[in-house]
N, C-alpha and C. Protein backbone atom coordinates (compact mmCIF):
# COMPACT_ATOMS: atom_id res chain seq x y z
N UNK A 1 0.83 -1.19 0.00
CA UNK A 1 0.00 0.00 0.00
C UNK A 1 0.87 1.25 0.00
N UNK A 2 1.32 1.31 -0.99
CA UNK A 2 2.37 2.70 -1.17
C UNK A 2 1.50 4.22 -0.74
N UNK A 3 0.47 4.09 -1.30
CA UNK A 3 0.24 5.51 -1.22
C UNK A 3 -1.91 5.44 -0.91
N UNK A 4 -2.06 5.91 0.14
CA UNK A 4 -3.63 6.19 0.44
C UNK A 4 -4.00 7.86 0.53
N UNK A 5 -5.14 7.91 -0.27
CA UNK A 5 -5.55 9.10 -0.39
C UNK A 5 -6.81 9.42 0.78
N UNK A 6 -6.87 10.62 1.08
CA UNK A 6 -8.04 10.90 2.01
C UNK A 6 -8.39 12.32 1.52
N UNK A 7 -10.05 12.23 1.82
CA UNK A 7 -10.15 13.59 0.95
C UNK A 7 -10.88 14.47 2.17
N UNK A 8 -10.71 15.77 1.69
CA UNK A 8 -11.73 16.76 3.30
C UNK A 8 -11.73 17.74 3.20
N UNK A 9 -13.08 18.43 2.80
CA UNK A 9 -13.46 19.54 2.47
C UNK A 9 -13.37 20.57 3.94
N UNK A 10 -13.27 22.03 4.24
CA UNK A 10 -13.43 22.73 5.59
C UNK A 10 -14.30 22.01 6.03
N UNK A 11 -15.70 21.59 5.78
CA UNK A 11 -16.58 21.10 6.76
C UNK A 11 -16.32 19.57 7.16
N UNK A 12 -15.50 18.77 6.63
CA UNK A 12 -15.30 17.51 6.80
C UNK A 12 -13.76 17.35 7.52
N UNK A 13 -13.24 18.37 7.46
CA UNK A 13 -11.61 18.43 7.68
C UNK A 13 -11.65 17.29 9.19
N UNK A 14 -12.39 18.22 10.06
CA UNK A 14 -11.68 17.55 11.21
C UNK A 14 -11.87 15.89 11.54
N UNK A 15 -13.28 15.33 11.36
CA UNK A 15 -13.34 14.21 11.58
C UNK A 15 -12.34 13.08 10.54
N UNK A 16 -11.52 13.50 9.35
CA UNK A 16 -11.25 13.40 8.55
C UNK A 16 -9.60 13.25 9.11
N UNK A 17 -9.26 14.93 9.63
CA UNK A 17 -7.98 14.63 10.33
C UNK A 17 -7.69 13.93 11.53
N UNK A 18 -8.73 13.79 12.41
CA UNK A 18 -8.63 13.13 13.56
C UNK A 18 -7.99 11.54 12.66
N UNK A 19 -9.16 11.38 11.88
CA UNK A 19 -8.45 9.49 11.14
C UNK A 19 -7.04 9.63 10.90
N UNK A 20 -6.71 10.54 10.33
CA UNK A 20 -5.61 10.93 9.86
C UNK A 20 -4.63 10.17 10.66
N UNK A 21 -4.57 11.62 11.84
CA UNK A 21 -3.91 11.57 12.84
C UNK A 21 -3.67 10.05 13.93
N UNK A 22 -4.77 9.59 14.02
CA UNK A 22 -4.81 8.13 14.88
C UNK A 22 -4.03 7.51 13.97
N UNK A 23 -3.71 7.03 12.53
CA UNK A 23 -3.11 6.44 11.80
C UNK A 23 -1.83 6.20 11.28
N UNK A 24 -1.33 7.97 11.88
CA UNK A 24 -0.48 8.19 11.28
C UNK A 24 1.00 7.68 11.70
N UNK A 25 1.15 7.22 13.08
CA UNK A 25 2.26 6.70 13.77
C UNK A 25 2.67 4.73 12.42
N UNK A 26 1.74 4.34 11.40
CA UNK A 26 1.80 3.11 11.02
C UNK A 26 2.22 3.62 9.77
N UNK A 27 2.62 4.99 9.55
CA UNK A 27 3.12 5.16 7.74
C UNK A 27 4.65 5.50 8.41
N UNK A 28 5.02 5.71 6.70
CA UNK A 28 6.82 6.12 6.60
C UNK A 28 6.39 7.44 6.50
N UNK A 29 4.92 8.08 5.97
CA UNK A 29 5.20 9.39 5.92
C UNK A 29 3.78 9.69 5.62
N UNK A 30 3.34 10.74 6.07
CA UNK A 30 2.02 11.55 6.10
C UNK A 30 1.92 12.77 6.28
N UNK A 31 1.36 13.29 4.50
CA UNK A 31 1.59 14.67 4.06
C UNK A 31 0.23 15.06 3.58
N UNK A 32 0.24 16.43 4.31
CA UNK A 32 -1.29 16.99 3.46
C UNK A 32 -1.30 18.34 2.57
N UNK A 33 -2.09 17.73 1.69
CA UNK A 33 -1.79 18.89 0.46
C UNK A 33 -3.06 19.90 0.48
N UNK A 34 -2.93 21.22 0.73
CA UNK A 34 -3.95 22.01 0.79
C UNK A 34 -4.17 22.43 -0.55
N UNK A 35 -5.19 22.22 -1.45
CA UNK A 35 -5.39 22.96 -2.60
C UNK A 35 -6.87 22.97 -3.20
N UNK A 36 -7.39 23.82 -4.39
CA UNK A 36 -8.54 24.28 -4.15
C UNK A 36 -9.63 23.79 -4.59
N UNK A 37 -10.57 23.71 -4.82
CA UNK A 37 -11.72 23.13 -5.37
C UNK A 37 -12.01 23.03 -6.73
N UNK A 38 -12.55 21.95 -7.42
CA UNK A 38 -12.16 21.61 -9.08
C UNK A 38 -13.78 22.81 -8.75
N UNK A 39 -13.32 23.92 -9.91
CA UNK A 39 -15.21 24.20 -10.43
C UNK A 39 -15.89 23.04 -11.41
N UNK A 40 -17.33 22.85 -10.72
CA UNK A 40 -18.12 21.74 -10.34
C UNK A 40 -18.52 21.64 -12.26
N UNK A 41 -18.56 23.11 -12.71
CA UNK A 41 -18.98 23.08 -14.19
C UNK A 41 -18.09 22.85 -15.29
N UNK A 42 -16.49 22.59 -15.09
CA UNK A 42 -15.33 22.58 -15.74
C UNK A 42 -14.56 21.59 -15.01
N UNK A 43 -14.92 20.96 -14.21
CA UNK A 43 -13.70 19.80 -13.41
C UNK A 43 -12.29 20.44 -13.32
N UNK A 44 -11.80 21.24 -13.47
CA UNK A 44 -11.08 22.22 -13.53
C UNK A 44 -10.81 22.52 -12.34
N UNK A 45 -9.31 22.65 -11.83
CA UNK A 45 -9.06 23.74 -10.75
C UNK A 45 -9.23 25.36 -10.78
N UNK A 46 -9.67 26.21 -10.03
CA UNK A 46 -9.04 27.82 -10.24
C UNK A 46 -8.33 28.25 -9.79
N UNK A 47 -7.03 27.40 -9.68
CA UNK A 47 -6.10 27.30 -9.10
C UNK A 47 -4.93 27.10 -9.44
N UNK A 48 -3.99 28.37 -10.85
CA UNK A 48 -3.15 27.38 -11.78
C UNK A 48 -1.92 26.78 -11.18
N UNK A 49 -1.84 27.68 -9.99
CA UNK A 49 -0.45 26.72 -9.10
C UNK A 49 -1.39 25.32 -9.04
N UNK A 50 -1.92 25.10 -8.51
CA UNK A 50 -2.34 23.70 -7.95
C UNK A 50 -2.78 22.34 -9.13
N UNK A 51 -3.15 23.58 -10.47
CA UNK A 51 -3.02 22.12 -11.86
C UNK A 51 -1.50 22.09 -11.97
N UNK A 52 -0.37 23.05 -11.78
CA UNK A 52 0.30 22.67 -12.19
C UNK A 52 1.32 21.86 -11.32
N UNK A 53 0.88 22.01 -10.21
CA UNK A 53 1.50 20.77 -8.79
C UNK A 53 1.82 19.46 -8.79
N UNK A 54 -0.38 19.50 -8.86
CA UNK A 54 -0.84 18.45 -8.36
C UNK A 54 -0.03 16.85 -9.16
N UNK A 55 -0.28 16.99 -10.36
CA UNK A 55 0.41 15.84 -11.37
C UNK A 55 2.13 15.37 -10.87
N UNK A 56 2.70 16.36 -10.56
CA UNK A 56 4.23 16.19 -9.72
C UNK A 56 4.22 15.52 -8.71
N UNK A 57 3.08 15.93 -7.92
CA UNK A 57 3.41 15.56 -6.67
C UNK A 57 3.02 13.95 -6.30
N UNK A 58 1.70 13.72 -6.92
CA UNK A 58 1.08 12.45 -7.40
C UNK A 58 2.06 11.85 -8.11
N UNK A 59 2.91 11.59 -9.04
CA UNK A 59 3.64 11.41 -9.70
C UNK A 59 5.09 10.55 -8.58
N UNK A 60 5.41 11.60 -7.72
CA UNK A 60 6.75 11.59 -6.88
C UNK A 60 6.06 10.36 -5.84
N UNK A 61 4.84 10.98 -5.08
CA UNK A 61 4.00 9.99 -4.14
C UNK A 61 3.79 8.61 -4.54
N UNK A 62 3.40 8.34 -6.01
CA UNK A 62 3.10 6.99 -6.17
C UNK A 62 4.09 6.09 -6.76
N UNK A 63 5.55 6.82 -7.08
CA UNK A 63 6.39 6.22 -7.40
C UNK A 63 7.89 5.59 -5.57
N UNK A 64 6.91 5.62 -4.88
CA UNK A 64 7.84 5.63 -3.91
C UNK A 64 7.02 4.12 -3.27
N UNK A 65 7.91 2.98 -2.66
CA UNK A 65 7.49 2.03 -2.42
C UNK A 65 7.18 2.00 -0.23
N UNK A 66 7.52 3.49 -0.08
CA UNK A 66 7.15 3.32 1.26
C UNK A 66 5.44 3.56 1.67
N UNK A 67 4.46 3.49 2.81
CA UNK A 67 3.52 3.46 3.15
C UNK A 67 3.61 4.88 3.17
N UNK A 68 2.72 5.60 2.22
CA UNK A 68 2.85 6.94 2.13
C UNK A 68 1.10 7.56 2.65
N UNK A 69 0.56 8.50 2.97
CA UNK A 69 -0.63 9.06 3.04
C UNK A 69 -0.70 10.58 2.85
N UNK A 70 -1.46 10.64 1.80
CA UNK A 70 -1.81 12.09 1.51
C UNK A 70 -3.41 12.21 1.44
N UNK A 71 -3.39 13.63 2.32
CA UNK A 71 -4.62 13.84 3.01
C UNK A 71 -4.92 15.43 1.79
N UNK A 72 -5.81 15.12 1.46
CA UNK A 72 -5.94 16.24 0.47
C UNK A 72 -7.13 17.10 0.68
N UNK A 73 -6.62 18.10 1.47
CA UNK A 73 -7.91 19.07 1.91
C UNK A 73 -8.04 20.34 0.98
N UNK A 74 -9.29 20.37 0.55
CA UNK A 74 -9.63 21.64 -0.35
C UNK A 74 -10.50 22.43 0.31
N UNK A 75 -9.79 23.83 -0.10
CA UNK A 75 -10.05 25.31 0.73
C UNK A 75 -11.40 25.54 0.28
N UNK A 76 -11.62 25.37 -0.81
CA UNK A 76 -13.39 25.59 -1.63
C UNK A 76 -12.84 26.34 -2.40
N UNK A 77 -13.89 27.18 -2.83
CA UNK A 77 -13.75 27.64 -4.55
C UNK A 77 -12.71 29.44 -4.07
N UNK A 78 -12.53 29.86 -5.26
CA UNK A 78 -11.75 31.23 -4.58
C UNK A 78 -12.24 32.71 -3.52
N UNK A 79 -13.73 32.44 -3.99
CA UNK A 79 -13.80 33.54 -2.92
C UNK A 79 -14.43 33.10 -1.34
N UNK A 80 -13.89 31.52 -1.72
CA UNK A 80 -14.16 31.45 0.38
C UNK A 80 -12.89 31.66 0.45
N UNK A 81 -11.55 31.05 -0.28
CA UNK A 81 -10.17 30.88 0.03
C UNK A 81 -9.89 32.06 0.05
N UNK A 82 -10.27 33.18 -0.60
CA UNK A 82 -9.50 34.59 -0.35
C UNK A 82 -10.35 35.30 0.82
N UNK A 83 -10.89 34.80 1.47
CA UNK A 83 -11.44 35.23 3.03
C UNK A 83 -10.42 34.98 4.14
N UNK A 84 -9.91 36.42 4.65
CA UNK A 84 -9.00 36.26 5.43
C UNK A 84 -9.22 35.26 6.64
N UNK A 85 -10.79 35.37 6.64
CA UNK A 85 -11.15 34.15 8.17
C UNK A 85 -10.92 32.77 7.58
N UNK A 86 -10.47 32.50 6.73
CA UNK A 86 -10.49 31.28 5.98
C UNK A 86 -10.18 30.27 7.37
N UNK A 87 -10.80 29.20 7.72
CA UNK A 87 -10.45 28.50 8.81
C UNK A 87 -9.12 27.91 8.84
N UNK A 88 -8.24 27.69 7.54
CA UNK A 88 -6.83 27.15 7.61
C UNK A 88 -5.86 28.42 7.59
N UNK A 89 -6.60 29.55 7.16
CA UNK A 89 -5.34 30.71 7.39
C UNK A 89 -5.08 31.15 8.76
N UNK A 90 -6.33 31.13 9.63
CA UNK A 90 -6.15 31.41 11.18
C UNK A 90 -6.21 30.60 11.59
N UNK A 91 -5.79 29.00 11.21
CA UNK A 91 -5.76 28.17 12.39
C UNK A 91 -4.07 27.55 12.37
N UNK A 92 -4.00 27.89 14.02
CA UNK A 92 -2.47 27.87 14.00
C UNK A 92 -1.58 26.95 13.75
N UNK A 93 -2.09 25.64 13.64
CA UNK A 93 -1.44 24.30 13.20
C UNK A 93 -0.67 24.91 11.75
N UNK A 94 -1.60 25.41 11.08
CA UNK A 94 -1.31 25.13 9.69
C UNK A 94 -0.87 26.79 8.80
N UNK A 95 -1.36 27.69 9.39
CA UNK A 95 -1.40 28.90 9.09
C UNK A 95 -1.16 29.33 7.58
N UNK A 96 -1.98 28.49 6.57
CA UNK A 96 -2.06 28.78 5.42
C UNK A 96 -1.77 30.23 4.76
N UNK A 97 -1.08 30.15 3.52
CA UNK A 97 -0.73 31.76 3.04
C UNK A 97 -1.10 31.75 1.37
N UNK A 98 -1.23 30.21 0.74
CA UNK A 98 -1.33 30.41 -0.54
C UNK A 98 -1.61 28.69 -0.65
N UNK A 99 -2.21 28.42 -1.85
CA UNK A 99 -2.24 27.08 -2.22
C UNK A 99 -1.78 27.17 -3.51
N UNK A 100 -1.21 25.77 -3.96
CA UNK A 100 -1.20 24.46 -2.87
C UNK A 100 -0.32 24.81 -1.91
N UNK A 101 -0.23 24.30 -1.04
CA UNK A 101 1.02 24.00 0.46
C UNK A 101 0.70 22.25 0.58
N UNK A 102 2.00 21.66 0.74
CA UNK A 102 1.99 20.42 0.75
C UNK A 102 3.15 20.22 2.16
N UNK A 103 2.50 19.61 3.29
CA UNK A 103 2.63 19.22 4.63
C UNK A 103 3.16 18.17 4.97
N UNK A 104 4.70 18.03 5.36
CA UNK A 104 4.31 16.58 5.90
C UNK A 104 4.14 16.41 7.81
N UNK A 105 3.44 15.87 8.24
CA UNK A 105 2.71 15.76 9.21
C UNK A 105 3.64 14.75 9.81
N UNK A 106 4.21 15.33 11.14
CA UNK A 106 4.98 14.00 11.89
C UNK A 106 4.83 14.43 13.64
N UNK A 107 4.80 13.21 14.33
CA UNK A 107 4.65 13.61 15.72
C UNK A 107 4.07 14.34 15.76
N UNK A 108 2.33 14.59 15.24
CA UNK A 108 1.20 15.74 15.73
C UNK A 108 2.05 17.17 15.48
N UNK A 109 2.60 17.04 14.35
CA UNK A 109 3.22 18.98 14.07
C UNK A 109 3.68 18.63 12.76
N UNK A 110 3.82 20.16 11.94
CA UNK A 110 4.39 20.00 10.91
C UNK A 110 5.81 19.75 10.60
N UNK A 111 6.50 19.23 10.12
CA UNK A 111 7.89 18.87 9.83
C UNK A 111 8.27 19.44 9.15
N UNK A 112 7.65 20.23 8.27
CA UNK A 112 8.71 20.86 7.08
C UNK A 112 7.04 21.11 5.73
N UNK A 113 7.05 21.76 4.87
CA UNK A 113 5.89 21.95 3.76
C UNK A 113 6.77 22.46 2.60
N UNK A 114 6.23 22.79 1.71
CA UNK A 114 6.25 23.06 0.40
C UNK A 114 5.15 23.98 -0.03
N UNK A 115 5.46 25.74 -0.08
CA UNK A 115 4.43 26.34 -0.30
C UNK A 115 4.19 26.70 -1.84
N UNK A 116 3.08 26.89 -2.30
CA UNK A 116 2.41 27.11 -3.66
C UNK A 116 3.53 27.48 -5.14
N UNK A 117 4.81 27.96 -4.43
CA UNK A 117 5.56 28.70 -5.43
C UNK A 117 6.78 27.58 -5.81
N UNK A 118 6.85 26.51 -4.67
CA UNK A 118 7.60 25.15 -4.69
C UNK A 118 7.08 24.01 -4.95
N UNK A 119 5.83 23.62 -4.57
CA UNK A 119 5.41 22.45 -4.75
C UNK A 119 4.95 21.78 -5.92
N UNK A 120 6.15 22.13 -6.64
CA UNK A 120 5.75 21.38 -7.88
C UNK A 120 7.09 20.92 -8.20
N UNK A 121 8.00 21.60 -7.35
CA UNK A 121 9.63 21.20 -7.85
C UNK A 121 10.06 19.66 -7.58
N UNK A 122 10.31 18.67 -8.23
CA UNK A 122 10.45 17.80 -7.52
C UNK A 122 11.11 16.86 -6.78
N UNK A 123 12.35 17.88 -6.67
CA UNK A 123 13.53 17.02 -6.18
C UNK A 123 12.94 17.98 -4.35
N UNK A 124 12.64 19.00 -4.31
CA UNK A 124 11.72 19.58 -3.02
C UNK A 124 10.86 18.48 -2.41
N UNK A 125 9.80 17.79 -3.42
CA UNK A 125 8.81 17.24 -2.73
C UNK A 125 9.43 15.81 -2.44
N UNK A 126 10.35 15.40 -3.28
CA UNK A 126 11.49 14.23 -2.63
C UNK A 126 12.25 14.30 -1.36
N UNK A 127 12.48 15.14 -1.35
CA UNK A 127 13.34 15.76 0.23
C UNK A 127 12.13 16.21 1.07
N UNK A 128 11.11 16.35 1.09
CA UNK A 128 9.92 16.61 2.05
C UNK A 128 9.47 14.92 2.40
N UNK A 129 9.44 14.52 1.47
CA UNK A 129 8.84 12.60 1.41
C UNK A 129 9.98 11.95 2.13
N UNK A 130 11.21 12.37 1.92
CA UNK A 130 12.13 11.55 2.69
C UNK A 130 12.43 12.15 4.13
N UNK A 131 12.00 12.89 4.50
CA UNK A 131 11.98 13.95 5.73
C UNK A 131 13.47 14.72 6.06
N UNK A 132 13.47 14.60 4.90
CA UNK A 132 14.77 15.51 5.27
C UNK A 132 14.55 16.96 5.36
């Protein structure tokens, strides 16, 4: 089982991360990728950092033979995400500034991320996966 996906919208996040979290001590690595909502009429992101990420990062994730988990939470469409109350920009775990941001999650804290202007590089998201 190289790689499990979990998905969680703001309103689903927490019961979503709690699984997460109980689980997460049984992977090599558990990373969450914040990025934005496909519009529902175009399957489409509005999000061109995050089309142009997402395929890298999926790419790097499923080519790796360790127990990997990526938790993929979407902010919603752009004008909840550009609301400064956005619940991931003021919440202090995570203190979002731009998407995508890609997390890796260790010992209940962040270890290290990859924000919107990197996460597509992929020798970055290799050195985030290997925890270095």
């Amino acid at each position: 089982m190289p790689l499990k996906l979990l998905d969680a919208t703001v309103s689903s996040f927490d019961s979503v991360f709690e699984k997460f979290r109980s689980e997460a001590p049984q992977n090599k690595a558990n990373l969450i990728l914040f990025l934005a909502d496909k519009d529902p009429s175009t399957s489409l992101s509005w999000c061109p950092d995050c089309v142009r990420a997402e395929p890298v990062i999926y790419k790097k994730l499923e080519a790796t033979a360790d127990d990997v988990v990526l938790l993929r939470a979407f902010v919603g469409d752009r004008p909840t995400w550009r609301n400064p109350q956005h619940p991931w920009r003021i919440d202090s775990r995570f203190k979002l500034t731009g998407v995508p941001t890609l997390v890796r999650w260790e010992n209940d804290t962040i270890r290290g991320r990859l924000e919107d202007h990197e996460a597509h590089i992929e020798n970055k998201i290799s050195t985030l996966l290997a925890g270095n």
